[in-house]
Protein backbone atom coordinates (compact mmCIF):
# COMPACT_ATOMS: atom_id res chain seq x y z
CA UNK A 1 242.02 -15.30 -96.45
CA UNK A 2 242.10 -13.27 -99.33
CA UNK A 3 243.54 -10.27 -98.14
CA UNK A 4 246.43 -11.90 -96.30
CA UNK A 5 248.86 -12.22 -99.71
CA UNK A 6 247.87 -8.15 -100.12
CA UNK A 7 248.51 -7.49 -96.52
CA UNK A 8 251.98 -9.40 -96.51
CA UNK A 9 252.41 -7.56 -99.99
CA UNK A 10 251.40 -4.24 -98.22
CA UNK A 11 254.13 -4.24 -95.32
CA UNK A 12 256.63 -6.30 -97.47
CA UNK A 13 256.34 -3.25 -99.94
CA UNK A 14 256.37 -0.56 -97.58
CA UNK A 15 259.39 -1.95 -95.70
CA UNK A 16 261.36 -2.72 -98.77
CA UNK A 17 261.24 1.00 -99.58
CA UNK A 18 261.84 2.14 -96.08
CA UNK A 19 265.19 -0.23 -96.03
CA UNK A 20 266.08 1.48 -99.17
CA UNK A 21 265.76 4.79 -97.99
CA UNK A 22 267.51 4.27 -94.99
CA UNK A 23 270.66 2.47 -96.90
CA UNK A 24 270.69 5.48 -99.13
CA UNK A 25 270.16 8.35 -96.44
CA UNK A 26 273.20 6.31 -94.36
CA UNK A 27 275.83 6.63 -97.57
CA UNK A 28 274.75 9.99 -98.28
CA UNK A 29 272.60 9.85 -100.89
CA UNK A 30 269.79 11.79 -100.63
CA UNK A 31 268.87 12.55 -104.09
CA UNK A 32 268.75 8.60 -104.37
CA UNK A 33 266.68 8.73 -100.82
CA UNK A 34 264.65 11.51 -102.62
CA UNK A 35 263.33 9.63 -105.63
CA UNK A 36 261.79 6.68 -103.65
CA UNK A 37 259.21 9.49 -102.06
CA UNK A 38 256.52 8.75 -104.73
CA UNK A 39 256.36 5.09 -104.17
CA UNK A 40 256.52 5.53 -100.22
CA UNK A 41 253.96 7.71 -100.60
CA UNK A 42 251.67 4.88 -102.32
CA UNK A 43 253.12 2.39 -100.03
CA UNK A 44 252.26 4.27 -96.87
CA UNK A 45 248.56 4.94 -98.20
CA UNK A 46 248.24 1.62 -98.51
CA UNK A 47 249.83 0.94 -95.42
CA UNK A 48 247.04 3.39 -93.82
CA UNK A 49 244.00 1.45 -94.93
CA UNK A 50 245.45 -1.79 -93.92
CA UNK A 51 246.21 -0.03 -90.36
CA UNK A 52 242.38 1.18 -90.94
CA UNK A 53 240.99 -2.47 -90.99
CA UNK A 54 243.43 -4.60 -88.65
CA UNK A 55 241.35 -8.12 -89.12
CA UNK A 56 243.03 -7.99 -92.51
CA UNK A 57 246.91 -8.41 -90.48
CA UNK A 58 245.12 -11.44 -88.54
CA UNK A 59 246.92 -14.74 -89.36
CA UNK A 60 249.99 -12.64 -90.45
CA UNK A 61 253.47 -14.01 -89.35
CA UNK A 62 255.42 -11.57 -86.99
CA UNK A 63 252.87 -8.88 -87.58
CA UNK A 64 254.47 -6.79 -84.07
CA UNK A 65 257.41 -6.83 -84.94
CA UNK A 66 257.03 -6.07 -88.77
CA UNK A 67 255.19 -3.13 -88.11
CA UNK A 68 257.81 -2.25 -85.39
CA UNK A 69 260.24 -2.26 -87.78
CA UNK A 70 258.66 -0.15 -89.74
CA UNK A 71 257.89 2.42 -86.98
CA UNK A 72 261.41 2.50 -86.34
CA UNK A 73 262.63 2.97 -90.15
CA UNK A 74 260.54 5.35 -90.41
CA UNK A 75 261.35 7.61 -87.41
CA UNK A 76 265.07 7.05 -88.12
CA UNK A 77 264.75 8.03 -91.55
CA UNK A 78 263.15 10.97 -90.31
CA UNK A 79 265.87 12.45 -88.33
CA UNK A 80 268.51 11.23 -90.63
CA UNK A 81 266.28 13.87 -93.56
CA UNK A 82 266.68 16.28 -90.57
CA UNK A 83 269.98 16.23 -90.07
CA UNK A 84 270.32 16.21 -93.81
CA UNK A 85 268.42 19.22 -94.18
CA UNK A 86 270.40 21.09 -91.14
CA UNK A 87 273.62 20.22 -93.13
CA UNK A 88 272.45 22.07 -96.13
CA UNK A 89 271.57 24.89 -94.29
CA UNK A 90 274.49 25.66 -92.60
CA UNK A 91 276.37 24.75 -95.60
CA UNK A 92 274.53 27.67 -97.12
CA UNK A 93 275.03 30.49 -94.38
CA UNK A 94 278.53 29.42 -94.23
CA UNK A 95 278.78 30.20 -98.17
CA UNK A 96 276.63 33.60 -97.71
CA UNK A 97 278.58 34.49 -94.70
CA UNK A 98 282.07 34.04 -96.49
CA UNK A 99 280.71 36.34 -99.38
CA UNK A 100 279.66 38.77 -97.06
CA UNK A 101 282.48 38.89 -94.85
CA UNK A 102 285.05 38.89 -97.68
CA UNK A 103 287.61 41.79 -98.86
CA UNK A 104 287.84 43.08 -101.78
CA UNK A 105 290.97 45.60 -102.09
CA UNK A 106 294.28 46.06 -102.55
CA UNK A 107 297.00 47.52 -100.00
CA UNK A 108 298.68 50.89 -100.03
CA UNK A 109 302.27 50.76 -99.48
CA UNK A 110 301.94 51.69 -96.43
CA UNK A 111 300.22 48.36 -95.72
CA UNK A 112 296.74 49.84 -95.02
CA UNK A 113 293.68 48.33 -96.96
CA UNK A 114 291.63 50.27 -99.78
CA UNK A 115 288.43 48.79 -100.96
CA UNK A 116 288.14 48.46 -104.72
CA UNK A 117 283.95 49.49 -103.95
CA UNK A 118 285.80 52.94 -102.71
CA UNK A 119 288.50 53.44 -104.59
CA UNK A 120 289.21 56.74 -106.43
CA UNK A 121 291.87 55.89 -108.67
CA UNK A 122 295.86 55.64 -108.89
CA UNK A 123 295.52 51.57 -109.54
CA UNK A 124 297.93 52.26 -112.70
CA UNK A 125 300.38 49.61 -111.62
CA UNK A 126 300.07 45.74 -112.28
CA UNK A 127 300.94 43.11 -109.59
């Protein structure tokens, strides 16, 4: 019976952290989401050997549906890092695409375009 306060204490921990993740992932915050990774690390090593010897969750109140819940926290905090991550990315090849695809010039009077990275002069006149 000595185990059962450090198992309760085990998925207590680990789901506290989870919730917190997922509350911060949800608003957007996932530098905040970001910091907890160190403690969920430690919680979900701990997590691991209690999963390793499972006559240490015996006697535990609502241990299914606990450890469903943090199944499920898990996994959604998962995709919601994905998504997260997908953002970013196409955040960035949006912002390298625009450099790449912008011009640089000015326009003859004629209304054709000269590049300033080939122009040869005459640019004595000020807008």
């Amino acid at each position: 019976m000595s185990d059962l306060p450090n198992a309760d204490a085990v998925l207590n921990g680990l789901h506290d952290i989870l919730e917190t993740e997922h509350a911060a992932l949800k608003a957007g915050r996932a530098g905040e989401a970001g910091q907890l990774l160190q403690p969920k690390m430690e919680a979900m090593t701990a997590f691991d050997m209690l999963m390793a010897d499972p006559q240490q969750l015996r006697g535990l109140p609502d241990v299914k549906s606990r450890v469903g819940r943090i199944v499920q926290l898990a996994t959604e905090n998962a995709e919601l890092f994905s998504a997260i991550r997908n953002g970013i990315g196409n955040a960035v090849s949006r912002l390298g695409a625009t450099s790449a695809n912008s011009y640089v010039g000015a326009y003859t009077s004629a209304g054709g375009k000269t590049a300033f990275s080939k122009a040869t002069g005459g640019y004595s006149k000020k807008a």
